[in-house]
N, C-alpha and C. Protein backbone atom coordinates (compact mmCIF):
# COMPACT_ATOMS: atom_id res chain seq x y z
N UNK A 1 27.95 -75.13 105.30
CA UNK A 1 27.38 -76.20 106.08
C UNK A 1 27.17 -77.38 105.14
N UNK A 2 27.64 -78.58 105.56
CA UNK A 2 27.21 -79.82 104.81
C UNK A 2 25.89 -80.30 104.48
N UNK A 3 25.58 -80.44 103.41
CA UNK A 3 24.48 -80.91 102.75
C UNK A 3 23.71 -81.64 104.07
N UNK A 4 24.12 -82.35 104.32
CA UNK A 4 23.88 -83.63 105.89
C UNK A 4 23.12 -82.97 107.05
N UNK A 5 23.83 -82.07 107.07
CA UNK A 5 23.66 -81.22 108.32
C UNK A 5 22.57 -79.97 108.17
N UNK A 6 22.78 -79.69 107.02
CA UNK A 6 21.20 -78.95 106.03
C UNK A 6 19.92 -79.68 106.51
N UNK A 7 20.26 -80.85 106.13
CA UNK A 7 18.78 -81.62 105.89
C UNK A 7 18.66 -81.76 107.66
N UNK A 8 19.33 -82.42 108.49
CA UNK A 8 18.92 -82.73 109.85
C UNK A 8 18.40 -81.34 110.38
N UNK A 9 19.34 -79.89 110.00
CA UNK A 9 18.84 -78.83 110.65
C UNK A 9 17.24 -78.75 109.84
N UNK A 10 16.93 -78.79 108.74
CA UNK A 10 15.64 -78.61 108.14
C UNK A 10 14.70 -79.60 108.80
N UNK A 11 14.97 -80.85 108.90
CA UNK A 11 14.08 -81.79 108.99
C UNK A 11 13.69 -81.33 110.79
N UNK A 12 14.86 -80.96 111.44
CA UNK A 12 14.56 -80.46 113.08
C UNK A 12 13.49 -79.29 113.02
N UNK A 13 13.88 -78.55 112.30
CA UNK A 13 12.93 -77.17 112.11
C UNK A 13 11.82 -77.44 111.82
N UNK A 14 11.39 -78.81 110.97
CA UNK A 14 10.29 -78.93 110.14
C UNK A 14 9.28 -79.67 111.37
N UNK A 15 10.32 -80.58 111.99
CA UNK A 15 9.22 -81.10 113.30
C UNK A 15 9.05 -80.28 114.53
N UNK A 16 9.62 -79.30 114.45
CA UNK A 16 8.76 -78.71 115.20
C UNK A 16 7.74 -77.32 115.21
N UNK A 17 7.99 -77.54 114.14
CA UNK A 17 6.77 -76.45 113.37
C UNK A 17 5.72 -77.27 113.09
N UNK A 18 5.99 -78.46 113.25
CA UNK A 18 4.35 -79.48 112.52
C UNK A 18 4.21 -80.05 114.63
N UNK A 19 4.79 -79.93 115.49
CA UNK A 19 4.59 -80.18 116.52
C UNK A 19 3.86 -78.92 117.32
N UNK A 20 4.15 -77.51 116.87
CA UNK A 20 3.28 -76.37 117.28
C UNK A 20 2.43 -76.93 116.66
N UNK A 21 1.65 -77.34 115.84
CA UNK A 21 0.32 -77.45 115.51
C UNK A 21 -0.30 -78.68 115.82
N UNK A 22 0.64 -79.35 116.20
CA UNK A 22 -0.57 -80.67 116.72
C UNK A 22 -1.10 -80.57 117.90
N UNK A 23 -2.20 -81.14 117.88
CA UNK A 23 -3.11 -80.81 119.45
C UNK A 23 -2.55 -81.69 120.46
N UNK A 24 -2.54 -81.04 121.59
CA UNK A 24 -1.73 -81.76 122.55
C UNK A 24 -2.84 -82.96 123.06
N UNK A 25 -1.96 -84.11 123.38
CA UNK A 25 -3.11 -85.11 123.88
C UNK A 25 -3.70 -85.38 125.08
N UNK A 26 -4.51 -85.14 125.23
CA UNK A 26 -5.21 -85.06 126.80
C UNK A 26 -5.87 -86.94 126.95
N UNK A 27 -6.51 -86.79 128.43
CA UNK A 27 -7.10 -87.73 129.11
C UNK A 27 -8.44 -87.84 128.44
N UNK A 28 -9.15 -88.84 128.45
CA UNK A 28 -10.72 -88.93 127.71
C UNK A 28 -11.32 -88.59 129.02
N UNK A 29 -12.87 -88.74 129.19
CA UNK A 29 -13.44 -88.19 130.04
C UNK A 29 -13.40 -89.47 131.21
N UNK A 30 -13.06 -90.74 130.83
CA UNK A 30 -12.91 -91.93 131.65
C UNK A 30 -11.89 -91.99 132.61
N UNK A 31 -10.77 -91.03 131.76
CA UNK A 31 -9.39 -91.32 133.05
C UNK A 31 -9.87 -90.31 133.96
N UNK A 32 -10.52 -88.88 132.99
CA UNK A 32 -10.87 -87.71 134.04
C UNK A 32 -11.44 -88.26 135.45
N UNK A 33 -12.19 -88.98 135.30
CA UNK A 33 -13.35 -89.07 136.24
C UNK A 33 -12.54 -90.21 137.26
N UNK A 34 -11.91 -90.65 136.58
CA UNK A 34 -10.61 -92.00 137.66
C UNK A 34 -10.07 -91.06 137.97
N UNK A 35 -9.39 -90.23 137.43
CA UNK A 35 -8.50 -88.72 138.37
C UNK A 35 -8.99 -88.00 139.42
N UNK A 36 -10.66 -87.62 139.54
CA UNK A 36 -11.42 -87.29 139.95
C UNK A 36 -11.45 -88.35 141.33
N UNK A 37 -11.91 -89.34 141.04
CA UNK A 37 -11.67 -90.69 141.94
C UNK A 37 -9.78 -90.65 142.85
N UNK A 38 -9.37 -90.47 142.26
CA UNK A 38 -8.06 -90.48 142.81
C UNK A 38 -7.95 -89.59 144.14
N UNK A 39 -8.03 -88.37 143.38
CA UNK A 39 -8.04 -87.07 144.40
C UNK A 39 -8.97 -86.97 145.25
N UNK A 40 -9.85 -87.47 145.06
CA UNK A 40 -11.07 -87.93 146.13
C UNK A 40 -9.97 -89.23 147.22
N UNK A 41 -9.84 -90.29 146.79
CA UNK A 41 -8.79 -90.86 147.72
C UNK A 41 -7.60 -90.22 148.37
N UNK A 42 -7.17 -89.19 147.82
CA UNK A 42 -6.00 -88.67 148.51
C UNK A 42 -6.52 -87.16 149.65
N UNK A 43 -7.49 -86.60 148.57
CA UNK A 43 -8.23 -85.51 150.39
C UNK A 43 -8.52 -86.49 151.48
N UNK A 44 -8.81 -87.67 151.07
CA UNK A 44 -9.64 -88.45 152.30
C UNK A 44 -8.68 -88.86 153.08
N UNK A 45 -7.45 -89.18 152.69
CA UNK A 45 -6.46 -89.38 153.26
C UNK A 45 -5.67 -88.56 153.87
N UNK A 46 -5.99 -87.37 154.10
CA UNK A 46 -5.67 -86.57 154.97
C UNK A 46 -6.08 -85.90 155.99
N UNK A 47 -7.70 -86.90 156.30
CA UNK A 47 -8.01 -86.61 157.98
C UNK A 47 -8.48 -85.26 157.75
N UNK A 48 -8.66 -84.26 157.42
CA UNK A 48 -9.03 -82.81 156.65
C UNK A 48 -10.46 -83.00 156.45
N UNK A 49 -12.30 -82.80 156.64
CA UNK A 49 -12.87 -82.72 155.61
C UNK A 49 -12.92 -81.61 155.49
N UNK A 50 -12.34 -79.99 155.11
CA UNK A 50 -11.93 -79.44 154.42
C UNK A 50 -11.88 -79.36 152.99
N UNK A 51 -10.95 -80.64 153.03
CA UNK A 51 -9.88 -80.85 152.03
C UNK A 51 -10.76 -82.13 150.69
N UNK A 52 -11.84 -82.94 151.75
CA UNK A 52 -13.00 -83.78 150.63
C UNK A 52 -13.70 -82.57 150.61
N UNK A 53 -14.11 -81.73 151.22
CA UNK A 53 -15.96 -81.27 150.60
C UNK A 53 -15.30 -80.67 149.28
N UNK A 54 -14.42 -79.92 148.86
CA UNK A 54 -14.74 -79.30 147.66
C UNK A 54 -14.64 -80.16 146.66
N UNK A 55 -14.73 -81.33 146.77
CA UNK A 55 -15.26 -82.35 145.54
C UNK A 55 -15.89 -82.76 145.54
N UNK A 56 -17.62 -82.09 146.25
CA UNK A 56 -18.93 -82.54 146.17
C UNK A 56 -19.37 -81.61 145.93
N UNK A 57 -20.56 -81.54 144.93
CA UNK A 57 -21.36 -80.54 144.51
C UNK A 57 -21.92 -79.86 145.73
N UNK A 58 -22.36 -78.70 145.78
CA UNK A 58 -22.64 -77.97 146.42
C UNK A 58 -23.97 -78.87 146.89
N UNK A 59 -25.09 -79.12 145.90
CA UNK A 59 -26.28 -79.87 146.44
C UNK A 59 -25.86 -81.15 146.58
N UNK A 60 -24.74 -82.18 146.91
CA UNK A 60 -24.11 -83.49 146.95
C UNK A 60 -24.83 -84.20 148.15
N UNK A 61 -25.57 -85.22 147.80
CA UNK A 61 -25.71 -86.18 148.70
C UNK A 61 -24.95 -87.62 148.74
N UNK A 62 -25.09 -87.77 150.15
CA UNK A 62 -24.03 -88.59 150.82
C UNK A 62 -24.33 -89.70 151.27
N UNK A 63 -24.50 -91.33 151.26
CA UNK A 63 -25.33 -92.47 151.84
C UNK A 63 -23.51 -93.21 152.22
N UNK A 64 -22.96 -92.65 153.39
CA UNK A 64 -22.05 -92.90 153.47
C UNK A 64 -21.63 -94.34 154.47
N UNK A 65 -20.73 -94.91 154.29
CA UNK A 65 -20.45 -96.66 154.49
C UNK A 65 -20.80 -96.40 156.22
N UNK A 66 -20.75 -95.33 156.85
CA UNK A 66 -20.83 -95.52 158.31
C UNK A 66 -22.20 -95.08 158.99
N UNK A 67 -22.70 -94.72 157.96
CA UNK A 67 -24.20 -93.64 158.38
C UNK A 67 -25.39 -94.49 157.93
N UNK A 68 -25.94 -94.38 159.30
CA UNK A 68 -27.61 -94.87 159.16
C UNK A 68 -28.51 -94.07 158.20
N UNK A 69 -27.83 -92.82 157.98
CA UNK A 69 -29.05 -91.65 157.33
C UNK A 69 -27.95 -91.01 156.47
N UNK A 70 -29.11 -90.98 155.45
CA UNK A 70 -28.78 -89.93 154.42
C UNK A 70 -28.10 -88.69 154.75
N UNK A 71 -27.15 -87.71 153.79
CA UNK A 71 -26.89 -86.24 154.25
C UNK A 71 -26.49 -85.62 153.25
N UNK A 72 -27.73 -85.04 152.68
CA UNK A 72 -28.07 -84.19 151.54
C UNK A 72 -27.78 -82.61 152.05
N UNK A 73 -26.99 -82.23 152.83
CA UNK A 73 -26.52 -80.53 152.87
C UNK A 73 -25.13 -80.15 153.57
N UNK A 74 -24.27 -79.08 153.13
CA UNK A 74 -22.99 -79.31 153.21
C UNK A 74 -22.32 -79.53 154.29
N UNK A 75 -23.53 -78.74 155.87
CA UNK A 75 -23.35 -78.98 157.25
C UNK A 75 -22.87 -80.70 157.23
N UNK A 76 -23.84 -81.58 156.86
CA UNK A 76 -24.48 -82.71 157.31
C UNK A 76 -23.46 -83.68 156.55
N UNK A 77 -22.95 -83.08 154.94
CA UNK A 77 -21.61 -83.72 154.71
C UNK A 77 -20.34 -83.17 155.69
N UNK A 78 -20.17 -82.51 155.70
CA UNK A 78 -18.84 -82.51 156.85
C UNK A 78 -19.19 -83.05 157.95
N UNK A 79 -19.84 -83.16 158.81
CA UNK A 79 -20.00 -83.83 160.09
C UNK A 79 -19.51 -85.21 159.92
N UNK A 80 -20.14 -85.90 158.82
CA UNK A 80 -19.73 -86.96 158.49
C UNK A 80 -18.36 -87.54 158.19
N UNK A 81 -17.46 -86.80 157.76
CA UNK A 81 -16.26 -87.03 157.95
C UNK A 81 -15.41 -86.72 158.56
N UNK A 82 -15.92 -84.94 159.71
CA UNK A 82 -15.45 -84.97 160.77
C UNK A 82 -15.46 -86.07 161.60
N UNK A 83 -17.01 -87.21 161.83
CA UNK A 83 -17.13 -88.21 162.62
C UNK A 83 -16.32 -89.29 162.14
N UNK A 84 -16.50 -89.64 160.76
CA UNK A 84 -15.29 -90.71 160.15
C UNK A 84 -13.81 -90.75 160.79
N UNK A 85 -13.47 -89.30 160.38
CA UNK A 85 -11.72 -89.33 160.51
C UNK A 85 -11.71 -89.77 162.15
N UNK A 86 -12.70 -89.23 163.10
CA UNK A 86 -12.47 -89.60 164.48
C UNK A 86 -12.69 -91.07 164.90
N UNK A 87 -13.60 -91.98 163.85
CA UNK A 87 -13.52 -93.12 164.63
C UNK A 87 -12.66 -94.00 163.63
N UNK A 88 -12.10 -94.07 162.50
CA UNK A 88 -11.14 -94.56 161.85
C UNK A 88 -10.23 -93.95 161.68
N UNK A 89 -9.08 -93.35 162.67
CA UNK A 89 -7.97 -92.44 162.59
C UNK A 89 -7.17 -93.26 161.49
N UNK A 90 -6.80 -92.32 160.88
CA UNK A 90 -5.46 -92.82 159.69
C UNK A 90 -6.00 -93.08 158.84
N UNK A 91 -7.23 -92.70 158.40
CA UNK A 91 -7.96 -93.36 157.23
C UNK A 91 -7.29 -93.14 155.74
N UNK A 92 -7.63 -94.26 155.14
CA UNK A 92 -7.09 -94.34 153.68
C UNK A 92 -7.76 -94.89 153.08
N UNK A 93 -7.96 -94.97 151.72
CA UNK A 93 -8.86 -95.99 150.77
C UNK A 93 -7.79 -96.28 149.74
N UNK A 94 -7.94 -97.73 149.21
CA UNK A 94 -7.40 -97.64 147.97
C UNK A 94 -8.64 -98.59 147.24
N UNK A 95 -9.25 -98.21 145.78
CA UNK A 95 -9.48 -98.12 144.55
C UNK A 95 -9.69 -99.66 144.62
N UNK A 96 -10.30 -100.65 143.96
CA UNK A 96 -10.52 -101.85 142.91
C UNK A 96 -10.52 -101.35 142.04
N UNK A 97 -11.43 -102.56 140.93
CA UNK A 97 -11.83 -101.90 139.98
C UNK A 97 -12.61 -101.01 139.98
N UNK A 98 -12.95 -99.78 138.97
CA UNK A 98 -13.89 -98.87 138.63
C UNK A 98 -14.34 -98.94 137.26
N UNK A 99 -15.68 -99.36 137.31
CA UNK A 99 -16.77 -99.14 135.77
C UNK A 99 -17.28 -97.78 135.89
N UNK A 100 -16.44 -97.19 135.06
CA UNK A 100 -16.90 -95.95 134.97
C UNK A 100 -17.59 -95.90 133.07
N UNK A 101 -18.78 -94.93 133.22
CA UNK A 101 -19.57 -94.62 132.28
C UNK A 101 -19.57 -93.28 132.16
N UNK A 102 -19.61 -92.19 131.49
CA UNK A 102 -19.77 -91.07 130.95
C UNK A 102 -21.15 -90.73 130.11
N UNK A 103 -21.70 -90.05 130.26
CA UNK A 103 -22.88 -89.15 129.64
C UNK A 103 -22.93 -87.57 129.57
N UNK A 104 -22.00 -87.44 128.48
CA UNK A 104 -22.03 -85.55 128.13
C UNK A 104 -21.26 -85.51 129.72
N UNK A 105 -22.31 -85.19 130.18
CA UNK A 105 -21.26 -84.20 131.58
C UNK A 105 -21.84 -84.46 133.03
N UNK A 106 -22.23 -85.79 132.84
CA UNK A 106 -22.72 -86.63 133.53
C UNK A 106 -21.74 -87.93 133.87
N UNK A 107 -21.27 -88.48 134.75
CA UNK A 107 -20.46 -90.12 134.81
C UNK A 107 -21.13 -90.67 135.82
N UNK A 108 -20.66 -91.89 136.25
CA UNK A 108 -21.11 -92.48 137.40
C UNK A 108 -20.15 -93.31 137.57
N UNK A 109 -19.59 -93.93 138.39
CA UNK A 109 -18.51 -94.44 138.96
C UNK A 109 -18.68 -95.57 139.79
N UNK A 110 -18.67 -96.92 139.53
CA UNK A 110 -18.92 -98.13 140.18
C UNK A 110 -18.01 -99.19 140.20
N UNK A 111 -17.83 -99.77 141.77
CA UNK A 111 -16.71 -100.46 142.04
C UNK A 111 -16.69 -101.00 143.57
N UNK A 112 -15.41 -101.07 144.01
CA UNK A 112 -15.88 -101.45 145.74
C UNK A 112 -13.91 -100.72 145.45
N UNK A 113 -14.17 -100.55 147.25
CA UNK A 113 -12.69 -100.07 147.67
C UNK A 113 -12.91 -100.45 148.81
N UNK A 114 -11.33 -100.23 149.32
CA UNK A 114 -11.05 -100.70 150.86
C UNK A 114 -10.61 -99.60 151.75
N UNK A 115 -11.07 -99.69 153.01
CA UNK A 115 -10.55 -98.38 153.47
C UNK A 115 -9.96 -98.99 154.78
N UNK A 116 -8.75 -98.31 155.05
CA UNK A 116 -7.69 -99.06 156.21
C UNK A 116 -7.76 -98.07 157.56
N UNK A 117 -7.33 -98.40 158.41
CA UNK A 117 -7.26 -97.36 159.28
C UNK A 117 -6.31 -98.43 160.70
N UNK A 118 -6.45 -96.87 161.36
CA UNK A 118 -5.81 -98.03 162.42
C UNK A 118 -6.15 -98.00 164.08
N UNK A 119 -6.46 -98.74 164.59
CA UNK A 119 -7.54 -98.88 165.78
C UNK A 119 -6.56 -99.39 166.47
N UNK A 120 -6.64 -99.33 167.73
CA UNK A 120 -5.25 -99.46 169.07
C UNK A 120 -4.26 -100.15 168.72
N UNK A 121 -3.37 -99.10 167.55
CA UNK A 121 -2.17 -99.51 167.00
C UNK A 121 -1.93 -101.07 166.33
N UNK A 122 -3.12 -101.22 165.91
CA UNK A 122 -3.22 -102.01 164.69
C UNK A 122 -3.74 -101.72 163.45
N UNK A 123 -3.84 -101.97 162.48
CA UNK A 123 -3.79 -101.44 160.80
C UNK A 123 -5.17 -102.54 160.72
N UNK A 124 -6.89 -101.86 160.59
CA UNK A 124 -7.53 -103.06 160.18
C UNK A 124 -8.21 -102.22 158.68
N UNK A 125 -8.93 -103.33 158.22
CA UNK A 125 -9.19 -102.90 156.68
C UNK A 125 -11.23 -103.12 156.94
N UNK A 126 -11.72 -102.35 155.80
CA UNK A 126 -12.86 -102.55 155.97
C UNK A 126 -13.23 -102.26 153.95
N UNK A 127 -13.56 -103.68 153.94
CA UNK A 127 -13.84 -103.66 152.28
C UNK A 127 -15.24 -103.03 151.91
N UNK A 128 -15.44 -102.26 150.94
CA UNK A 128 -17.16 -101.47 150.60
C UNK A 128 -17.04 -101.40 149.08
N UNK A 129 -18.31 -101.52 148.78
CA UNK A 129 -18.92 -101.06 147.59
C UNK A 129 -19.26 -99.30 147.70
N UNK A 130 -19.28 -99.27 146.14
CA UNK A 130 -19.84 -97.92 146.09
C UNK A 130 -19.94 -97.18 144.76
N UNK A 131 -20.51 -96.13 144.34
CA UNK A 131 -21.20 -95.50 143.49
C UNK A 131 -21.23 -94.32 143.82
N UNK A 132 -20.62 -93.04 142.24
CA UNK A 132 -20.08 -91.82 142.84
C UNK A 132 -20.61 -91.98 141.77
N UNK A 133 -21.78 -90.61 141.51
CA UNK A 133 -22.01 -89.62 139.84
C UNK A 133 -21.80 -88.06 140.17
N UNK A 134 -21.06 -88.27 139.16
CA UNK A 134 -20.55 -86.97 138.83
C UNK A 134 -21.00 -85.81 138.16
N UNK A 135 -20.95 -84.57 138.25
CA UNK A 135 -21.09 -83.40 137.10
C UNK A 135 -20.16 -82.74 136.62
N UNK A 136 -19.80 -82.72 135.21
CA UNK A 136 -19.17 -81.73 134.91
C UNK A 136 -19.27 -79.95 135.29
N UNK A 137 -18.40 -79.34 136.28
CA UNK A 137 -18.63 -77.83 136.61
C UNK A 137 -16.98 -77.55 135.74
N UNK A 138 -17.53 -76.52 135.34
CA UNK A 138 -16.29 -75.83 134.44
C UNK A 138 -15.32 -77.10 133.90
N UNK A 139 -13.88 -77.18 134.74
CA UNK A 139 -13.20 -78.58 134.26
C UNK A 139 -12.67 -79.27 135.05
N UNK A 140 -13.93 -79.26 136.15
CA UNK A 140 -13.83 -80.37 137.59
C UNK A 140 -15.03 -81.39 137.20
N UNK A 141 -14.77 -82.63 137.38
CA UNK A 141 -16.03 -83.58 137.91
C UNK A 141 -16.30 -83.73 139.31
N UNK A 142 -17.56 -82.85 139.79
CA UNK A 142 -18.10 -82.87 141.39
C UNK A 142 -18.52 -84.03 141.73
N UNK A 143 -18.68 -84.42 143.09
CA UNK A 143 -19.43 -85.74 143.51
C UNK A 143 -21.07 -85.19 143.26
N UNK A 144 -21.77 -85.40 143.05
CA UNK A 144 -23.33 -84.87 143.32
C UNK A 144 -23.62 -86.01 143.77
N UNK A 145 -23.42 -87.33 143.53
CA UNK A 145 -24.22 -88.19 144.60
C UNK A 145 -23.09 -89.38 145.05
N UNK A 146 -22.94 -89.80 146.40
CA UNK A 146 -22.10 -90.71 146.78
C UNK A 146 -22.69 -91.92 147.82
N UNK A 147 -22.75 -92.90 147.04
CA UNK A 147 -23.23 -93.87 148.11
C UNK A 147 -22.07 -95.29 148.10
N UNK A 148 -22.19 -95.94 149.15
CA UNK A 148 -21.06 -96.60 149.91
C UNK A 148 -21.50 -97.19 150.91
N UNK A 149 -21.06 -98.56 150.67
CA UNK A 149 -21.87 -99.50 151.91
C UNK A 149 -20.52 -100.87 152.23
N UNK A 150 -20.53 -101.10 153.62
CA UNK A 150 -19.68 -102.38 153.76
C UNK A 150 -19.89 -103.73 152.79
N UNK A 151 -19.28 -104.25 152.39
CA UNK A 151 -19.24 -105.30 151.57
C UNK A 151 -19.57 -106.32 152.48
N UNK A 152 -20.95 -107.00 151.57
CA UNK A 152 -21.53 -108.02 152.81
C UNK A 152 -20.89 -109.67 152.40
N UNK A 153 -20.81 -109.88 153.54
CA UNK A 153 -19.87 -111.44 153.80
C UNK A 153 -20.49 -112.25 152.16
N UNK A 154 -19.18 -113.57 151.86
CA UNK A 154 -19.69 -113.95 151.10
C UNK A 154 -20.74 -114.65 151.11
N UNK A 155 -21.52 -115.61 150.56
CA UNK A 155 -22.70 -116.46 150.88
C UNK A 155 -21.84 -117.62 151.32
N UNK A 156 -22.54 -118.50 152.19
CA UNK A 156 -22.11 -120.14 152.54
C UNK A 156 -22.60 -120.80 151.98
């Protein structure tokens, strides 16, 4: 074998024996919790609450953009988006910005989003603020608290 071909086969062998040992690179706890945020937008988008509750803590309270009252128990969160998906069929949200903060295994999540839907075959939008803190359980971030309110007109 040519000297040439020595060294490329060595130098191949050599990177990937120094590539088994490097630590693979993961997400910091900031994208986690935007990932967290994500998949929270995409259960919601499937009309399912099923498919949102298991991304609220078991004790998760809820001050949700359509509700006069609080709903601090898991009955009282599903109703709520059973009632959602029925009066905004097609519901979707998409994301603004998010200031997200981290504490150990603690985050909180602040921003406004829009949520679309569509009412006698028209597409209308309804812009909100809102605030999601999180807990770290094993290597999920849960909702434990979610509040969300319509975005009030600008000032004149």
């Amino acid at each position: 074998m040519p000297s040439s071909l020595k060294a490329t086969s060595a130098g191949f062998a050599l990177s990937i024996v120094l590539l088994s040992f490097a630590n693979v690179a993961s997400a910091g706890p900031k994208e986690d919790v935007a990932a967290a945020a994500s998949t929270w937008a995409v259960a919601l988008g499937e009309d399912d609450p099923d498919k949102v509750l298991p991304l609220y803590s078991d004790d998760a309270v809820l001050w949700g953009t359509l509700s006069p009252t609080v709903r601090s128990d898991r009955a009282a969160l599903r109703d709520y988006f059973v009632a959602a998906f029925k009066v905004l069929p097609g519901l979707k949200v998409a994301f603004g910005d998010q200031l997200i903060r981290v504490y150990g295994s603690t985050a909180v999540n602040t921003g406004y989003y829009t949520f679309s839907y569509v009412k006698d075959g028209e597409t209308k939008s309804l812009p909100a603020r809102y605030s999601f803190t999180y807990v770290k359980s094993d290597d999920n971030w849960l909702i434990v608290d979610h509040h969300s309110s319509a975005m009030p007109s600008a000032a004149k």
